[in-house]
C-alpha atoms as a PDB file:
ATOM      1  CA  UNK A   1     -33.466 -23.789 -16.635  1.00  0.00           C
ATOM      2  CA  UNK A   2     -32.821 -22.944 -20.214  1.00  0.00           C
ATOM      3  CA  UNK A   3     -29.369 -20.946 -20.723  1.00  0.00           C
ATOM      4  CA  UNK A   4     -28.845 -20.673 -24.349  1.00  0.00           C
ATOM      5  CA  UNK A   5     -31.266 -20.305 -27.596  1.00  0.00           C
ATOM      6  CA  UNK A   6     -30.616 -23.535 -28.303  1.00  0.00           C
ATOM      7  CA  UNK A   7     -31.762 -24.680 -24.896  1.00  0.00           C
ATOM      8  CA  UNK A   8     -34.826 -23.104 -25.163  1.00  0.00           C
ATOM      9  CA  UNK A   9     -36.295 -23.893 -28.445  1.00  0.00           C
ATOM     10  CA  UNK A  10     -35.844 -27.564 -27.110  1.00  0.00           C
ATOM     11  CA  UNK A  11     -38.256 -26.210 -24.347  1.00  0.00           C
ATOM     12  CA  UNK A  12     -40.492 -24.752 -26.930  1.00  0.00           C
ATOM     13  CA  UNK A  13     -40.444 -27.630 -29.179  1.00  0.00           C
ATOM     14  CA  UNK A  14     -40.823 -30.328 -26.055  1.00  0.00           C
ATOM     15  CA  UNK A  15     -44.442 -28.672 -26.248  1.00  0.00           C
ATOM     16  CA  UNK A  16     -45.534 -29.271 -29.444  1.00  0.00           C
ATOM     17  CA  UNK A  17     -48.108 -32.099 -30.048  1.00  0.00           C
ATOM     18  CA  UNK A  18     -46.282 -35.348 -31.631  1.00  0.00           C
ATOM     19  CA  UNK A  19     -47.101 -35.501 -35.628  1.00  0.00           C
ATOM     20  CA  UNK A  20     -45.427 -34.737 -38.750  1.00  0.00           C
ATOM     21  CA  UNK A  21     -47.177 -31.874 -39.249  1.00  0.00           C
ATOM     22  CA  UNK A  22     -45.629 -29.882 -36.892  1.00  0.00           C
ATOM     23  CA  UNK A  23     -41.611 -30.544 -37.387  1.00  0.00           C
ATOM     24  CA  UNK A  24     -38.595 -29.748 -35.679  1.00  0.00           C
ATOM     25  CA  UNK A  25     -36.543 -29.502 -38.220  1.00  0.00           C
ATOM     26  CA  UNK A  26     -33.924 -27.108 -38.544  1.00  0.00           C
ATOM     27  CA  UNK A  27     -34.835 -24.328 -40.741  1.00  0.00           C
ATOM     28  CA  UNK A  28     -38.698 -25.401 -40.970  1.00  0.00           C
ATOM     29  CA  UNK A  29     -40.378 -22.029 -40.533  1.00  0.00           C
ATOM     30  CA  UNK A  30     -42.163 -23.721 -37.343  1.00  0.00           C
ATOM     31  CA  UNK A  31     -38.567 -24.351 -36.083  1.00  0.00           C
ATOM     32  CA  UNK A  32     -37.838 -20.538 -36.889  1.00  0.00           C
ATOM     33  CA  UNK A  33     -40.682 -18.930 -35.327  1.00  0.00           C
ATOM     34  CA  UNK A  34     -40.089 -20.981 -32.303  1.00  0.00           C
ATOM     35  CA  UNK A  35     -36.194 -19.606 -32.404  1.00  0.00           C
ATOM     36  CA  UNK A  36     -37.335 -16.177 -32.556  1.00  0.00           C
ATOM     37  CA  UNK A  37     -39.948 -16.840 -29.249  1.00  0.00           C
ATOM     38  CA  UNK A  38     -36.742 -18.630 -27.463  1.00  0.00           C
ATOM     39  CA  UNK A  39     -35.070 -15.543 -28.519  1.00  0.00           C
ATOM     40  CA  UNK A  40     -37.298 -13.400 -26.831  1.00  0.00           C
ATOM     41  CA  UNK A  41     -37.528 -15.530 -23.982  1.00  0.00           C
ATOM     42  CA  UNK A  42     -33.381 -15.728 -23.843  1.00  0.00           C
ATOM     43  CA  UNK A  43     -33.355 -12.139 -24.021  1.00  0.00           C
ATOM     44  CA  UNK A  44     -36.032 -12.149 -20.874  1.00  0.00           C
ATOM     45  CA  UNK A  45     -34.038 -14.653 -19.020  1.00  0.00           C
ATOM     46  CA  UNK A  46     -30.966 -12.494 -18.539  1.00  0.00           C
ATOM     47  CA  UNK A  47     -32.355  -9.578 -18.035  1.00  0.00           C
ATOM     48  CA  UNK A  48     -34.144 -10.607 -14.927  1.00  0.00           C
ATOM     49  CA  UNK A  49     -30.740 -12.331 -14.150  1.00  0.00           C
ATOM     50  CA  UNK A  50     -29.212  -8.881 -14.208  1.00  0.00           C
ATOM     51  CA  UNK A  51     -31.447  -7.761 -12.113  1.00  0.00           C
ATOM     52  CA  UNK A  52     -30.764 -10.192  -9.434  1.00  0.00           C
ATOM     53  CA  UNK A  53     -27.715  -8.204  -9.328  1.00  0.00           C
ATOM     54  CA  UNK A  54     -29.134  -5.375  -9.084  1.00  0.00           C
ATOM     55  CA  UNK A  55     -30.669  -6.013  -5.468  1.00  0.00           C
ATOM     56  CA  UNK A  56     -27.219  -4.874  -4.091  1.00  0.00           C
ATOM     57  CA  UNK A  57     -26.569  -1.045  -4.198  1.00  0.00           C
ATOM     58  CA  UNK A  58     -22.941  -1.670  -4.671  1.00  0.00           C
ATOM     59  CA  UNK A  59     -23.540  -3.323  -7.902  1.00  0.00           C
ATOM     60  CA  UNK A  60     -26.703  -1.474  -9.454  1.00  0.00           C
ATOM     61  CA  UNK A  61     -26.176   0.328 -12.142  1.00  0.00           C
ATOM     62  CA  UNK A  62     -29.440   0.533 -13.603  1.00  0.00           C
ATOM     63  CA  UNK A  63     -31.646   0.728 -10.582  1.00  0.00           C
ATOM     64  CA  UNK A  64     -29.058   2.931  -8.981  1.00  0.00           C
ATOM     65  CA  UNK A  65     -31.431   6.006  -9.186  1.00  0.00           C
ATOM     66  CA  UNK A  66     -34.180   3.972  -7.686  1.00  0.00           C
ATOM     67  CA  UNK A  67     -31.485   3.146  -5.111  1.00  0.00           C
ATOM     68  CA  UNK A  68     -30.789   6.415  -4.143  1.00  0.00           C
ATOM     69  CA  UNK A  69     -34.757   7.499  -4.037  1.00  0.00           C
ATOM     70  CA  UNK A  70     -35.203   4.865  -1.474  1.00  0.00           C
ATOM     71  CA  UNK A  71     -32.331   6.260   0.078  1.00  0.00           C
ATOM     72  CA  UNK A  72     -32.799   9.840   0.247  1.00  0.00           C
ATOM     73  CA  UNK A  73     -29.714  10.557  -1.939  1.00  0.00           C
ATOM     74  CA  UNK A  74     -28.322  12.895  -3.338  1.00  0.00           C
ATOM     75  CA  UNK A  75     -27.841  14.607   0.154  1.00  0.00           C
ATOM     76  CA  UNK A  76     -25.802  17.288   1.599  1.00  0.00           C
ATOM     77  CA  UNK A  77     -22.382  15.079   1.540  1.00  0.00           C
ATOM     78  CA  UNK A  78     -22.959  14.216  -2.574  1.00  0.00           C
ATOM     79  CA  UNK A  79     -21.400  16.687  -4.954  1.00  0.00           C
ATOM     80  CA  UNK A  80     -23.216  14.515  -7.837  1.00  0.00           C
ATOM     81  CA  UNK A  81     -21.188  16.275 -10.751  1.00  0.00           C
ATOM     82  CA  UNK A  82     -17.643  14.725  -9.262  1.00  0.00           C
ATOM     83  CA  UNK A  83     -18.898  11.810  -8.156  1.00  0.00           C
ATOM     84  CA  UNK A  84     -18.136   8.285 -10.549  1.00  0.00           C
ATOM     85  CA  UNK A  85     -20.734   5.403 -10.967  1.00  0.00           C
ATOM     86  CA  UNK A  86     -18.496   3.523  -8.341  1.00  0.00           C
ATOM     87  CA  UNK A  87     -18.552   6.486  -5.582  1.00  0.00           C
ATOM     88  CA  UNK A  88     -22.498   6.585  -6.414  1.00  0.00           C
ATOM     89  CA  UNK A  89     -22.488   2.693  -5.402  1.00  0.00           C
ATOM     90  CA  UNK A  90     -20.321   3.363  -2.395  1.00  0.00           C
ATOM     91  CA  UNK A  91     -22.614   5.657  -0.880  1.00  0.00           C
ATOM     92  CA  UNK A  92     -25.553   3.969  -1.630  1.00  0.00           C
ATOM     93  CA  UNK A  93     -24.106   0.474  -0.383  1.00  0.00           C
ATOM     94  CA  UNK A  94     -22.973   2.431   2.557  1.00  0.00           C
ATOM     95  CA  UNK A  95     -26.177   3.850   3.284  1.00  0.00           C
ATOM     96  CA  UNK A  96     -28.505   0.595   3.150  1.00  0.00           C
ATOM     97  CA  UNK A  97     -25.761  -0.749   5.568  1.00  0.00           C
ATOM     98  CA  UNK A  98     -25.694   1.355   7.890  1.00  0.00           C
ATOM     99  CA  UNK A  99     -26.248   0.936  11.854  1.00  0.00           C
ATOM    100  CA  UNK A 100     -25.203   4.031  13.500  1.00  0.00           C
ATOM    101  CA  UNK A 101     -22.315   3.885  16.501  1.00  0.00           C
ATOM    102  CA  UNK A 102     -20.159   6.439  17.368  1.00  0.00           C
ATOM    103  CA  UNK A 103     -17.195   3.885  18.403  1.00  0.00           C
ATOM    104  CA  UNK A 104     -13.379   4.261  16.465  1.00  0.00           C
ATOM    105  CA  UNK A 105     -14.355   0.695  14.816  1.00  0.00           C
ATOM    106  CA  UNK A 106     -17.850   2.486  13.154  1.00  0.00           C
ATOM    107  CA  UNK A 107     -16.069   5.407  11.755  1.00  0.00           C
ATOM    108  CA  UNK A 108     -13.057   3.610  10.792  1.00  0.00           C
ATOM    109  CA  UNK A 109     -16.050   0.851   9.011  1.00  0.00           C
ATOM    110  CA  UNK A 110     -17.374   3.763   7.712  1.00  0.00           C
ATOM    111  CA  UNK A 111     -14.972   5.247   5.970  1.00  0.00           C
ATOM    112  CA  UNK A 112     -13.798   1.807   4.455  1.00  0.00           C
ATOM    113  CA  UNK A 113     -17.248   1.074   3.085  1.00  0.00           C
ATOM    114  CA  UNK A 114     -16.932   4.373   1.228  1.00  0.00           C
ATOM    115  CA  UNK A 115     -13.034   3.259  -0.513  1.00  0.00           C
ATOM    116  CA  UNK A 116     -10.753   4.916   2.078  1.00  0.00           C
ATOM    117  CA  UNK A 117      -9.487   1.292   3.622  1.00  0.00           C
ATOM    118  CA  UNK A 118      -6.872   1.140   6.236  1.00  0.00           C
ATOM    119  CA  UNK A 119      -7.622   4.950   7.993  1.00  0.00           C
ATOM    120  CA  UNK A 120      -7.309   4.820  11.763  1.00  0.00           C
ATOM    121  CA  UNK A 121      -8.424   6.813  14.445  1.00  0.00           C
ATOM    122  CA  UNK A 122      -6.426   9.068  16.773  1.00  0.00           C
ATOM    123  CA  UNK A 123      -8.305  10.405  19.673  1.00  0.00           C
ATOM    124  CA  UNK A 124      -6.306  13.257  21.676  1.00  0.00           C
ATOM    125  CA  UNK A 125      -5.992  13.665  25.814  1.00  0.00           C
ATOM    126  CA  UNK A 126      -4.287  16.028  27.781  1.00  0.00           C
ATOM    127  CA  UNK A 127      -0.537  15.502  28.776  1.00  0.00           C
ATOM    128  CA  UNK A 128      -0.331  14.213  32.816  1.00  0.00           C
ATOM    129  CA  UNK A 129       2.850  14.407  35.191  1.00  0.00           C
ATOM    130  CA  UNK A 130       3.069  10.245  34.306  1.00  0.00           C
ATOM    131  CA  UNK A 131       3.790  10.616  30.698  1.00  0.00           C
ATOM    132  CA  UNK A 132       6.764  10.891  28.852  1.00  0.00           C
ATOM    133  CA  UNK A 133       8.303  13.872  28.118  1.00  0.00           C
ATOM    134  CA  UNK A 134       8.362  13.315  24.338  1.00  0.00           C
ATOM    135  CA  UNK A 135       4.885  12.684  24.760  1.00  0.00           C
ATOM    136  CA  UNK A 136       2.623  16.028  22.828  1.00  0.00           C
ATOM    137  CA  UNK A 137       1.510  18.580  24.871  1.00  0.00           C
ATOM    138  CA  UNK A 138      -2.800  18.597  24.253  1.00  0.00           C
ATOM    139  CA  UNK A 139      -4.666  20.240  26.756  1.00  0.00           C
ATOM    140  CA  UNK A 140      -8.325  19.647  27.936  1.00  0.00           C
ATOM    141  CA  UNK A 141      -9.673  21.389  24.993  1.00  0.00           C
ATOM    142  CA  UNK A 142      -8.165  18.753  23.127  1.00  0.00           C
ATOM    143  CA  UNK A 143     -10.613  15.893  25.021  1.00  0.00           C
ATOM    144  CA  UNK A 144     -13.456  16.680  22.324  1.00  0.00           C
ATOM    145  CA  UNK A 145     -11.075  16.693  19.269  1.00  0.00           C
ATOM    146  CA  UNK A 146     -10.483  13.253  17.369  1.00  0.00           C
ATOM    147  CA  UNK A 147      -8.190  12.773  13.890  1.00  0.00           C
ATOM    148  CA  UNK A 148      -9.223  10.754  10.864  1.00  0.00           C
ATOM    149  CA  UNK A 149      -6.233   9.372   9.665  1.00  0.00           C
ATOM    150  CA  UNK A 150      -6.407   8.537   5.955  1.00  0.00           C
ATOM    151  CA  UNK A 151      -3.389   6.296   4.497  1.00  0.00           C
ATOM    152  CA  UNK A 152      -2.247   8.367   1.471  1.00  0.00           C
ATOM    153  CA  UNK A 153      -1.761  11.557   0.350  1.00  0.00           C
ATOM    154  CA  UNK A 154      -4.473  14.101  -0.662  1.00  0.00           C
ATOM    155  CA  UNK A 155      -5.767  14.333  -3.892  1.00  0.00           C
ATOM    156  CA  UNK A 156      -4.950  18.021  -5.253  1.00  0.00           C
ATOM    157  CA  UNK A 157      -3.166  19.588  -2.805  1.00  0.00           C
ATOM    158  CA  UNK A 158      -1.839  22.829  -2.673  1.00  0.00           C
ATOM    159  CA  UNK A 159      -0.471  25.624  -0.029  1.00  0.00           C
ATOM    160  CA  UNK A 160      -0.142  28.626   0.221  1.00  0.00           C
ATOM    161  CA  UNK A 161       2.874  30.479  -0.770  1.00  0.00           C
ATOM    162  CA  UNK A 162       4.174  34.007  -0.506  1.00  0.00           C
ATOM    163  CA  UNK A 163       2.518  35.531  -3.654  1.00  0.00           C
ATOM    164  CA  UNK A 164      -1.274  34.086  -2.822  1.00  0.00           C
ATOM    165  CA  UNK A 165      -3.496  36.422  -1.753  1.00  0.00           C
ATOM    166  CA  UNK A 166      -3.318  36.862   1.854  1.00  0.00           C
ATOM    167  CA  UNK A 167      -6.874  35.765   2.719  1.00  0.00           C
ATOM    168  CA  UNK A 168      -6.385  32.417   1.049  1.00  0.00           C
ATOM    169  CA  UNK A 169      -6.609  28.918   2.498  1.00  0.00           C
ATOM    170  CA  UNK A 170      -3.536  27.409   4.207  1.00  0.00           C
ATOM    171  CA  UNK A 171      -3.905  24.945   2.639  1.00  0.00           C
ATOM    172  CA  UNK A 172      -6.767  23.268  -0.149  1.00  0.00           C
ATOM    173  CA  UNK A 173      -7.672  20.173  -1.537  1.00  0.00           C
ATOM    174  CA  UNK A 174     -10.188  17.646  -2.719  1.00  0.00           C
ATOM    175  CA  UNK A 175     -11.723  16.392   0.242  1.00  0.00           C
ATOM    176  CA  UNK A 176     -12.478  12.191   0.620  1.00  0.00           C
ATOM    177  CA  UNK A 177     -15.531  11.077  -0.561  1.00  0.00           C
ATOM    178  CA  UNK A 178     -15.482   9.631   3.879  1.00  0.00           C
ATOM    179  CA  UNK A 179     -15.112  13.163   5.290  1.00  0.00           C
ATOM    180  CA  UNK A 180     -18.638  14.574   4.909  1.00  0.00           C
ATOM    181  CA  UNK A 181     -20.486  11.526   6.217  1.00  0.00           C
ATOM    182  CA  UNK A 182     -17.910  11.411   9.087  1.00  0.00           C
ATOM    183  CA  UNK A 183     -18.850  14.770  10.244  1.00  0.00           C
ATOM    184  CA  UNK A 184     -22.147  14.374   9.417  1.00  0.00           C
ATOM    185  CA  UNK A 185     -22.124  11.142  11.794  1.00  0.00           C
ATOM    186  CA  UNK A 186     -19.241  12.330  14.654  1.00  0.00           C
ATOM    187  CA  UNK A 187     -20.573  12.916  18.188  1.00  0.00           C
ATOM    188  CA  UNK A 188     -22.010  16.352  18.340  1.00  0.00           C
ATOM    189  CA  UNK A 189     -19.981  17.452  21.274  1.00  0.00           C
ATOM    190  CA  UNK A 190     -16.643  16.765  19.035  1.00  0.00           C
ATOM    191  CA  UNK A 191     -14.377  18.612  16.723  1.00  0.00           C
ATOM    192  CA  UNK A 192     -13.256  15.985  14.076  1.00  0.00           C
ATOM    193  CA  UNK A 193      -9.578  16.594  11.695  1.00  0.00           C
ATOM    194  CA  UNK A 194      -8.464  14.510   9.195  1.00  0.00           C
ATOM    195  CA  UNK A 195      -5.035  13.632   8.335  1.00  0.00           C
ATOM    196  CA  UNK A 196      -3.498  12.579   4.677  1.00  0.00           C
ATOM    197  CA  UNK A 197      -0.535  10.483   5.118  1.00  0.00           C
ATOM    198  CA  UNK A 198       1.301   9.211   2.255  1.00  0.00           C
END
């Protein structure tokens, strides 16, 4: 197929009748109405090559609305005013992808599909007379209670010192684009935590 203008106004011209009447010369005004059609046509060609792209959520940009219609996005995890064209695509890709599990290697998927690669899972049980004595000491509470553990450190953080107020957070900052669809997603009978390691 035709990739350039002049490509195409061979196409165009290959379909003229044979006869001096209608030449193919450059800069005949046949020869530049037929440019301005291969134009057109050039112009239509990439386009719809664009749009090939398009058919994957993590490279849409201009069907990434329609995207996230089909989707059901914007939901309850998407702050849409903080969120970049990329963490838009993310989520979206994410989405379409999506299988469901409730294993370490789905959440730990999960959370790399949306740009937190190389987190791990740390899942908690109770101390027993047979491990060591270094070992921590988590209690049977601690069964339902898993950690995220994301590879670097968090973005905005801040704690609390002596002259905050004393009902302030511990401890704030700018969650992962991964937590919200984590706990959205964790078992319902677990308490998830996540962890910012730098």
């Amino acid at each position: 197929m035709a990739v350039t203008l002049a490509a195409w106004l061979q196409v165009l011209q290959a379909y003229l009748p044979p006869g001096r009447a209608l030449t193919r010369e450059p800069g005949a005004w046949l020869t530049r109405l037929l440019e301005a059609f291969a134009a057109m046509l050039l112009a239509a060609q990439l386009r719809v090559a664009a749009l090939v792209a398009e058919f994957d959520p993590l490279l849409a940009t201009s069907l990434l609305p329609d995207w996230e219609r089909l989707l059901g996005l914007p939901d309850d995890c998407m702050v849409t005013a903080s969120l970049t064209t990329l963490d838009r695509q993310r989520i979206a890709s994410q989405r379409l992808h999506e299988r469901g599990g409730q294993s370490r290697a789905y959440f730990i998927d999960l959370a790399d599909r949306l740009g937190e690669p190389g987190c791990t899972v740390t899942e908690f049980r109770p101390m027993t007379c047979n491990d060591d004595c270094n070992d921590a000491l988590y209690s049977t509470a601690d069964l339902y209670t898993w950690r995220v553990n994301i590879p670097h450190a968090a973005v905005n953080a801040r704690q609390m010192n002596c002259n905050d107020n004393c009902n302030a957070a511990l401890q704030m900052y700018l969650p992962s684009l991964a937590e919200c669809p984590i706990r959205e997603r964790k078992p319902a009978h677990t308490q998830v935590i996540f962890a910012y390691t730098a």
